[in-house]
N, C-alpha and C. Protein backbone atom coordinates (compact mmCIF):
# COMPACT_ATOMS: atom_id res chain seq x y z
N UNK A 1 -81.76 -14.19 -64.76
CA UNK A 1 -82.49 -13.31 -65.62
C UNK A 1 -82.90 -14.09 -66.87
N UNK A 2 -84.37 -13.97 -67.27
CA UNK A 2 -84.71 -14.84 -68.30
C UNK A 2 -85.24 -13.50 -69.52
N UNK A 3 -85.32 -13.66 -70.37
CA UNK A 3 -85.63 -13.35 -71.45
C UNK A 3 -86.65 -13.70 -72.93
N UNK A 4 -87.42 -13.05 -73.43
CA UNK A 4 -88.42 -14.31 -73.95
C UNK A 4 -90.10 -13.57 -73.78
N UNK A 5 -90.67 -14.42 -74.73
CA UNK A 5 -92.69 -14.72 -74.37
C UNK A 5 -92.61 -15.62 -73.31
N UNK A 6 -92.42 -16.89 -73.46
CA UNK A 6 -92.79 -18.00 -72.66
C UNK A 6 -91.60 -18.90 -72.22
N UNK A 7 -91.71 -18.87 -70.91
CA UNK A 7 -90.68 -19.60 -70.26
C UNK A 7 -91.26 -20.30 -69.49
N UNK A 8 -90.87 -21.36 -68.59
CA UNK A 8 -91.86 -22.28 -67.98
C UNK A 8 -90.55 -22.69 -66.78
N UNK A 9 -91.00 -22.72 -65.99
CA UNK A 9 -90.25 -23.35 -64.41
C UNK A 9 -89.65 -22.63 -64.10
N UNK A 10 -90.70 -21.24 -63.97
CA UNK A 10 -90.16 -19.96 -63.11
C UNK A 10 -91.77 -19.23 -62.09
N UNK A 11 -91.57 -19.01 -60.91
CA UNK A 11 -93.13 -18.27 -60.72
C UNK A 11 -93.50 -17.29 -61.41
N UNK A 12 -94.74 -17.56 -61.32
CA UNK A 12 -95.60 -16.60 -62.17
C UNK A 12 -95.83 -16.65 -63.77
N UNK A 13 -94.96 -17.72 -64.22
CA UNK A 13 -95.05 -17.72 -65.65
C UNK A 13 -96.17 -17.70 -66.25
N UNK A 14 -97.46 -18.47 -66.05
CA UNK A 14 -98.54 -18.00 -66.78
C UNK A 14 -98.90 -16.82 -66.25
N UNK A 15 -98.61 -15.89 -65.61
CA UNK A 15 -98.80 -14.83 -65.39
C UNK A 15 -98.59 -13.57 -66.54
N UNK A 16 -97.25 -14.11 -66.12
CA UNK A 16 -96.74 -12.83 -66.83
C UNK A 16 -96.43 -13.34 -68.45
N UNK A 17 -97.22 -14.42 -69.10
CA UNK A 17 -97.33 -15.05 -70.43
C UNK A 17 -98.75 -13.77 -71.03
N UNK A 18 -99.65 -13.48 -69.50
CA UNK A 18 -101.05 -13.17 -70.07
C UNK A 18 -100.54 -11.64 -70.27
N UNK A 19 -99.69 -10.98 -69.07
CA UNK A 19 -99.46 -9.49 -69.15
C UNK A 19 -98.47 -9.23 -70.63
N UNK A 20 -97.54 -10.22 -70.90
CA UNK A 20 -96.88 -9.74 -72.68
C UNK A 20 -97.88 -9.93 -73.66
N UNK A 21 -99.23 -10.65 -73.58
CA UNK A 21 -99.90 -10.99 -74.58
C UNK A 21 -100.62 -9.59 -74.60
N UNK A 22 -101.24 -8.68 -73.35
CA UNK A 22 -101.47 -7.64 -73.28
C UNK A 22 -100.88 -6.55 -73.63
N UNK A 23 -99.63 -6.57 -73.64
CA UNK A 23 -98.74 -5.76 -74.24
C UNK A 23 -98.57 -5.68 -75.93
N UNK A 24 -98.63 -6.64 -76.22
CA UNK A 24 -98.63 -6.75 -77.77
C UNK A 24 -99.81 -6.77 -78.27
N UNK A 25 -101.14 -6.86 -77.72
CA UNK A 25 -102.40 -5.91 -77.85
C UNK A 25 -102.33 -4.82 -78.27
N UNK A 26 -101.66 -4.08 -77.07
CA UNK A 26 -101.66 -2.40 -76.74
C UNK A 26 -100.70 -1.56 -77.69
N UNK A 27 -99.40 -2.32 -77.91
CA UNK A 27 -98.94 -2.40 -79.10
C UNK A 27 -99.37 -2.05 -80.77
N UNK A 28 -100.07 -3.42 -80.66
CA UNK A 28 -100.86 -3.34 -82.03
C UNK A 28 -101.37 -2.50 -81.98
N UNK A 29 -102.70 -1.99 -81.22
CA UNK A 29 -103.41 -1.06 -81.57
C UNK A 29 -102.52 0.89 -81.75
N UNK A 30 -101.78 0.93 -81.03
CA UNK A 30 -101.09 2.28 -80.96
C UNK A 30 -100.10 2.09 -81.39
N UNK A 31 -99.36 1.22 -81.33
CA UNK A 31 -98.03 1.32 -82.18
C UNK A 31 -96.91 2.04 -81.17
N UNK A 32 -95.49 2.37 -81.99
CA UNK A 32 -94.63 3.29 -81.07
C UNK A 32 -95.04 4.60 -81.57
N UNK A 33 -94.64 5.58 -80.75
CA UNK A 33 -94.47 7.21 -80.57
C UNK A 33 -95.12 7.92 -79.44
N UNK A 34 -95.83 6.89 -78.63
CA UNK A 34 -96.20 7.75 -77.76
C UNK A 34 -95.30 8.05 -76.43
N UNK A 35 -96.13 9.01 -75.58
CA UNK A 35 -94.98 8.75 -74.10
C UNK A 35 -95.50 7.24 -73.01
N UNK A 36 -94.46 7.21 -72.09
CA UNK A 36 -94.84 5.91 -71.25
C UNK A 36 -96.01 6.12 -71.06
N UNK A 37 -96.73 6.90 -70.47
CA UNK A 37 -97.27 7.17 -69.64
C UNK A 37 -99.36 6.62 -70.28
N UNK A 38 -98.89 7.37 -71.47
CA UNK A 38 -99.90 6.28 -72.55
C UNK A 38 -100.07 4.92 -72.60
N UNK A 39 -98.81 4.55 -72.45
CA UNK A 39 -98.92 2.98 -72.69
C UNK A 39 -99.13 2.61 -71.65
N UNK A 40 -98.65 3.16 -70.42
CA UNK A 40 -99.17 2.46 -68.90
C UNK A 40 -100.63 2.40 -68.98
N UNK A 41 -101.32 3.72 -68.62
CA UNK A 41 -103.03 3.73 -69.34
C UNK A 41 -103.62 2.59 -69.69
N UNK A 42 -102.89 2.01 -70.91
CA UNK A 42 -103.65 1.41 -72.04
C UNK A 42 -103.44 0.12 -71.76
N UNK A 43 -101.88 -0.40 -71.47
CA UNK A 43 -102.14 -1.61 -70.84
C UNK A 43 -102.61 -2.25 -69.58
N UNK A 44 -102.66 -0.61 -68.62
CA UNK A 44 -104.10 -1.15 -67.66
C UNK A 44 -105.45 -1.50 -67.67
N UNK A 45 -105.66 -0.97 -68.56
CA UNK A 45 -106.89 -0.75 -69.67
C UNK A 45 -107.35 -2.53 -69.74
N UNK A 46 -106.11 -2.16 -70.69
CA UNK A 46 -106.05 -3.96 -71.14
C UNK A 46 -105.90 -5.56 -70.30
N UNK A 47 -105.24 -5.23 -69.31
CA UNK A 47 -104.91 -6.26 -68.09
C UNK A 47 -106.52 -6.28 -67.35
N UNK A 48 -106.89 -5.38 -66.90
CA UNK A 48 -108.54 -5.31 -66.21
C UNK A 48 -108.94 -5.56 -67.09
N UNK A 49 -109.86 -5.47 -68.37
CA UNK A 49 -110.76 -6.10 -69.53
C UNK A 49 -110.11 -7.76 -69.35
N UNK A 50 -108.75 -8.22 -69.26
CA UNK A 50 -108.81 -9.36 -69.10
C UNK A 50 -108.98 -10.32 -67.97
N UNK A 51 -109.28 -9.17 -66.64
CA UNK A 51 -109.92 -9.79 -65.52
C UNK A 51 -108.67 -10.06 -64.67
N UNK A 52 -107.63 -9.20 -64.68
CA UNK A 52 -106.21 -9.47 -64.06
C UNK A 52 -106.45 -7.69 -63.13
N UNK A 53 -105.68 -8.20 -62.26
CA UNK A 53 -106.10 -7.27 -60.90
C UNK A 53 -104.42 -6.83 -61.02
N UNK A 54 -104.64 -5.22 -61.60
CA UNK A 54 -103.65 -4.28 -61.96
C UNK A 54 -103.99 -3.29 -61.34
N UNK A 55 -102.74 -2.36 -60.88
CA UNK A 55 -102.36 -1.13 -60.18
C UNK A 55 -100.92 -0.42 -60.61
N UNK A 56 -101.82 0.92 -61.07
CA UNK A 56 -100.89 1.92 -61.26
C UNK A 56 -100.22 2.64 -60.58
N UNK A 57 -98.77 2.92 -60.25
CA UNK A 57 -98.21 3.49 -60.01
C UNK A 57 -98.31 3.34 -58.25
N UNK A 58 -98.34 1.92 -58.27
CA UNK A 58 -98.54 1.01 -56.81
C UNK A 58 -97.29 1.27 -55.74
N UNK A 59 -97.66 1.89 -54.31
CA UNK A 59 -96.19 2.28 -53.92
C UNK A 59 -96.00 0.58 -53.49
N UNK A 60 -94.34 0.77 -53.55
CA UNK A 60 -93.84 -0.87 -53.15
C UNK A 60 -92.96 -0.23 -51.77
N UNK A 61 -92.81 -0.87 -50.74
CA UNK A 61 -92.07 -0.08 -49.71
C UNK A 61 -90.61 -0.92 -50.09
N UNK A 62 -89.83 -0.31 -49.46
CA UNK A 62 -88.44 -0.44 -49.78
C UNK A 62 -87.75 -0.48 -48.65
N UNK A 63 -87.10 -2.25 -48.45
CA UNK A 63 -86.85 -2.21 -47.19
C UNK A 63 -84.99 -2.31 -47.45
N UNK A 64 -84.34 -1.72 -45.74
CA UNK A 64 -82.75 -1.76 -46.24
C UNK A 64 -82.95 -2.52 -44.45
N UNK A 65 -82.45 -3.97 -44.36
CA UNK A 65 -81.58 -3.98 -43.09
C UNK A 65 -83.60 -4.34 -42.01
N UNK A 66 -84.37 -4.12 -42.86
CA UNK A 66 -85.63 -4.66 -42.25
C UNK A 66 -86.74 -3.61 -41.85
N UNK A 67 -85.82 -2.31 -42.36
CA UNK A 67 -86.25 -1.21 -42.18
C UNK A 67 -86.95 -0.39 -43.23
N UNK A 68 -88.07 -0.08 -43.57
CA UNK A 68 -88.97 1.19 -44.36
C UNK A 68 -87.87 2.23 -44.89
N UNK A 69 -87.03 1.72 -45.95
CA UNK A 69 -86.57 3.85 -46.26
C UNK A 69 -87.00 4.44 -47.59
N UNK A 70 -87.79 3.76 -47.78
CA UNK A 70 -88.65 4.38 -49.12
C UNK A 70 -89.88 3.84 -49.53
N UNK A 71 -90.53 4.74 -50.59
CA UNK A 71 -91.41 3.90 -51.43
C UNK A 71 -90.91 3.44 -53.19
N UNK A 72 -91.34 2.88 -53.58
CA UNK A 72 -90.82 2.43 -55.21
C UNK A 72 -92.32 2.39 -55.69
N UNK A 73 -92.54 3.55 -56.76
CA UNK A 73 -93.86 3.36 -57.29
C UNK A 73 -94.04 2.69 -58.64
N UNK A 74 -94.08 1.36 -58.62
CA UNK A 74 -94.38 0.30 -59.51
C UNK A 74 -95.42 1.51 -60.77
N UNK A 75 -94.80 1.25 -62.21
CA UNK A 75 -95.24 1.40 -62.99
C UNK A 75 -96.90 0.81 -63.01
N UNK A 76 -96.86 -0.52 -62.84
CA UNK A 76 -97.86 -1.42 -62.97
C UNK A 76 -97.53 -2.89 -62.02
N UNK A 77 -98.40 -2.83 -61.15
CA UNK A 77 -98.09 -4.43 -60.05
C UNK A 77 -99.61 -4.62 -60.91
N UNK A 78 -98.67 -6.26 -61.17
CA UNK A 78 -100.16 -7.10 -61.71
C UNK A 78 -100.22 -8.37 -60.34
N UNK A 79 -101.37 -8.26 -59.88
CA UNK A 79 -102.23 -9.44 -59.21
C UNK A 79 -101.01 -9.41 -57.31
N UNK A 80 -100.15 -8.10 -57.64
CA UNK A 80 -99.56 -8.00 -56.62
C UNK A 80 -98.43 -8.73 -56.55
N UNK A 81 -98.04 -9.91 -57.65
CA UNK A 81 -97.09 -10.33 -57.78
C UNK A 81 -95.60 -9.95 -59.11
N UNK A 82 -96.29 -9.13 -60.24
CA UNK A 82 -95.38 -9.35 -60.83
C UNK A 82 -95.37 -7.74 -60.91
N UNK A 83 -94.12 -7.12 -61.10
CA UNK A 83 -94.08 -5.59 -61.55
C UNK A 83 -93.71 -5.71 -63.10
N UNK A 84 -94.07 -4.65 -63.39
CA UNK A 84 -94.00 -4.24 -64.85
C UNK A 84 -93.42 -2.60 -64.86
N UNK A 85 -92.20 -2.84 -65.53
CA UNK A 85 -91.89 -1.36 -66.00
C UNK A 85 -92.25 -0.78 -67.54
N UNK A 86 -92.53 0.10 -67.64
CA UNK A 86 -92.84 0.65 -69.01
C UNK A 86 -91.74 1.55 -69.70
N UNK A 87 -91.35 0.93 -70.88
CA UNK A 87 -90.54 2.39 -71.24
C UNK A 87 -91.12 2.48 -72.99
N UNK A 88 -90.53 3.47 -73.29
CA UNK A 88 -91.34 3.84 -74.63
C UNK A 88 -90.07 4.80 -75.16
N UNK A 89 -88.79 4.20 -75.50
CA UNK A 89 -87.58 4.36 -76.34
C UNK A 89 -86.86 3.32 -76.97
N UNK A 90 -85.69 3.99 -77.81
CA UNK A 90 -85.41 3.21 -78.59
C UNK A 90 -84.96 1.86 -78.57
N UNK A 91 -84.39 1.93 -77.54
CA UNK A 91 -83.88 0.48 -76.82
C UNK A 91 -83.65 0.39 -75.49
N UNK A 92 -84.18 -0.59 -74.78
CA UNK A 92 -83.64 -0.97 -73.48
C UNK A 92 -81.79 -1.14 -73.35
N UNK A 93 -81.59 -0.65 -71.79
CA UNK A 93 -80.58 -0.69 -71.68
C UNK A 93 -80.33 -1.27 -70.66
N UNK A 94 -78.97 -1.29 -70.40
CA UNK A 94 -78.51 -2.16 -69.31
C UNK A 94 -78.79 -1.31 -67.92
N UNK A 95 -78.99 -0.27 -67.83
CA UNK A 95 -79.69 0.69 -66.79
C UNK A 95 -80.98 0.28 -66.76
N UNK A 96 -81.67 -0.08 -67.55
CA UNK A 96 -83.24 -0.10 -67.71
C UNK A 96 -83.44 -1.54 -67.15
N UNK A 97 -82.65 -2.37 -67.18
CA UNK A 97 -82.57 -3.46 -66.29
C UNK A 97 -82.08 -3.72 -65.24
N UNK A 98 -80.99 -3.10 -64.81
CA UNK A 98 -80.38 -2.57 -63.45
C UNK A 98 -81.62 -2.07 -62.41
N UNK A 99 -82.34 -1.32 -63.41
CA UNK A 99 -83.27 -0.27 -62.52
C UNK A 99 -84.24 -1.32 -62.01
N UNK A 100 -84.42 -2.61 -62.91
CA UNK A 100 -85.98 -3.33 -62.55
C UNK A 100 -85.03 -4.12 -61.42
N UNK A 101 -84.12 -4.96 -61.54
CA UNK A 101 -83.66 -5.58 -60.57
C UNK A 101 -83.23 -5.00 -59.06
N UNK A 102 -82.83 -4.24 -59.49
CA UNK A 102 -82.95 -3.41 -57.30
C UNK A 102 -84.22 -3.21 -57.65
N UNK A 103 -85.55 -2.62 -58.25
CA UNK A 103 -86.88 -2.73 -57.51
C UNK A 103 -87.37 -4.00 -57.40
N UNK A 104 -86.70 -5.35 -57.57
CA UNK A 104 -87.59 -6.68 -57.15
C UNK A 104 -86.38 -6.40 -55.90
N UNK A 105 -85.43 -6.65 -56.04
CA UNK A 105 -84.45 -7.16 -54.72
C UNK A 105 -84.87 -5.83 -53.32
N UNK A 106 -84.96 -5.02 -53.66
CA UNK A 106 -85.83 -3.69 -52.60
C UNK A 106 -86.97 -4.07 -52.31
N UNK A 107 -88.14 -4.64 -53.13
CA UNK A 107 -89.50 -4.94 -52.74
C UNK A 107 -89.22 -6.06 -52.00
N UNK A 108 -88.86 -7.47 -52.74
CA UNK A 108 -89.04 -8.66 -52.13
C UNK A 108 -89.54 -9.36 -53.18
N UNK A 109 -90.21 -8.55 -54.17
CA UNK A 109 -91.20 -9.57 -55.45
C UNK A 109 -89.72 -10.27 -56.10
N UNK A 110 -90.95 -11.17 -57.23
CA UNK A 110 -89.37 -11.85 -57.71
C UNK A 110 -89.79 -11.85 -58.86
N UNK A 111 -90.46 -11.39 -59.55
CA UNK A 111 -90.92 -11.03 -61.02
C UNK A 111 -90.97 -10.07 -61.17
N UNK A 112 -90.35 -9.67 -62.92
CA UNK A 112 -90.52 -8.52 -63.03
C UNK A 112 -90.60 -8.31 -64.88
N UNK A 113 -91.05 -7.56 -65.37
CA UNK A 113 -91.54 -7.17 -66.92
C UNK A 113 -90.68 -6.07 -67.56
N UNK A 114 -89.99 -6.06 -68.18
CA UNK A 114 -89.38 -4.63 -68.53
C UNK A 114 -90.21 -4.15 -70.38
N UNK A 115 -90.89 -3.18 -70.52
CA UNK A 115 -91.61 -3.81 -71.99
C UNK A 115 -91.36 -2.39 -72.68
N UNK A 116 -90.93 -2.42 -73.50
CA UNK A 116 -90.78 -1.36 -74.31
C UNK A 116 -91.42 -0.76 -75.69
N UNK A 117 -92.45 -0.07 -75.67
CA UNK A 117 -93.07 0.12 -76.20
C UNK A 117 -92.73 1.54 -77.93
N UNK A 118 -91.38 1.76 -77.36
CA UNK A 118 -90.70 2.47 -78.62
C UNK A 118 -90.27 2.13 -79.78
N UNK A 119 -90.80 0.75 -80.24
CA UNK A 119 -89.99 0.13 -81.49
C UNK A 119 -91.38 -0.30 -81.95
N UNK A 120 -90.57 -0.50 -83.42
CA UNK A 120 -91.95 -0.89 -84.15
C UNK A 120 -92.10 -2.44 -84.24
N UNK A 121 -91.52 -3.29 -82.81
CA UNK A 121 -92.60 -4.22 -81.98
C UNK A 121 -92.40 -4.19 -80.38
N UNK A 122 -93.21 -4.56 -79.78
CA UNK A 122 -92.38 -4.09 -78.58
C UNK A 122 -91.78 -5.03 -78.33
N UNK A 123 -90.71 -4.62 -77.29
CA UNK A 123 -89.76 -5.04 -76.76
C UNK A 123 -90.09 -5.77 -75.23
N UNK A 124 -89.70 -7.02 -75.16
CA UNK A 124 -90.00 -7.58 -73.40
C UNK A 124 -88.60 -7.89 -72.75
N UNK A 125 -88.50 -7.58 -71.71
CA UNK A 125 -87.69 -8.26 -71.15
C UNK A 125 -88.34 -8.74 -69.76
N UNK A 126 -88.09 -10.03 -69.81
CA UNK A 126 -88.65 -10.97 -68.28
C UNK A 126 -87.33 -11.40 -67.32
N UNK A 127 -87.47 -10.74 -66.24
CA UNK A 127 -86.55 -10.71 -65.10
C UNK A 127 -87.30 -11.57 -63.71
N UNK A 128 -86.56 -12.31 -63.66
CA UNK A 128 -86.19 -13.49 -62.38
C UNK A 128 -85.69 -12.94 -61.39
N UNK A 129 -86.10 -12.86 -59.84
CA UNK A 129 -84.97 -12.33 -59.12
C UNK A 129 -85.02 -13.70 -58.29
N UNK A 130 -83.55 -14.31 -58.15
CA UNK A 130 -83.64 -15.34 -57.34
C UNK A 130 -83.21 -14.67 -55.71
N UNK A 131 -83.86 -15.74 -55.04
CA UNK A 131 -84.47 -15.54 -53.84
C UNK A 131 -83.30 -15.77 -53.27
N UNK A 132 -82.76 -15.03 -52.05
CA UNK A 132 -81.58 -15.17 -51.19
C UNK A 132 -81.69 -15.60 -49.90
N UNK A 133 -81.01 -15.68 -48.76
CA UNK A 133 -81.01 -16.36 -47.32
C UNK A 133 -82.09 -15.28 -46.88
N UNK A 134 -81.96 -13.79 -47.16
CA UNK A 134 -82.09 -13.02 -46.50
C UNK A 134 -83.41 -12.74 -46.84
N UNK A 135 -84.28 -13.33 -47.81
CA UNK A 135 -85.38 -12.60 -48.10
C UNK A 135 -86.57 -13.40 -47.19
């Protein structure tokens, strides 16, 4: 699990360097108080104007054993590789990261964004899922 703007010798890093720069856009302009659901909007908004191929509320299938037993509807899949969760409270928690890591280790992705948009800056957290025998 990495933490941070910019980290380097992980996939996707200029990736997900362009989706926090978008975030602290969306940020600036609105600030905290709104609900998630605003800020998802706005930083889709913002990811497409920058020519990055974003999807809301993207189902991810969820496999157990090789098998389909759910869907996981990604806040935001950018370019199909990285998920992004949105939250818009006071602080991330250790649930709020729990929650992003079973949706990379359930999908298969191995990036993931946790961004919190409830403080007066937002908050990132950048999650690594390293890759196992089984994936």
């Amino acid at each position: 699990m990495m933490e941070g703007t910019v980290k380097e010798g992980y996939a996707h890093s200029d990736l997900t360097s362009k989706i926090i720069g978008c975030a602290y856009e969306v940020h600036k302009e609105l600030g905290p108080g709104f609900l998630e659901k605003v800020y998802e909007a706005a930083l889709l908004h913002e990811l497409r104007s920058q020519g990055l191929r974003a999807e809301a509320q993207s189902p991810i299938p969820v496999r157990y054993k090789g098998a389909v037993v759910g869907d996981y509807f990604a806040d935001i899949l950018v370019e199909g590789a990285v998920v992004v969760e949105i939250k818009a409270s006071e602080a991330l928690s250790s649930i709020h990261e729990a929650q992003l890591l079973h949706y990379l280790k359930a999908s298969g992705i191995e990036v993931g964004l946790l961004l919190n948009f409830g403080r007066p800056s937002v908050q990132v957290k950048r999650m690594v899922r390293s890759k196992s025998k089984t994936d």
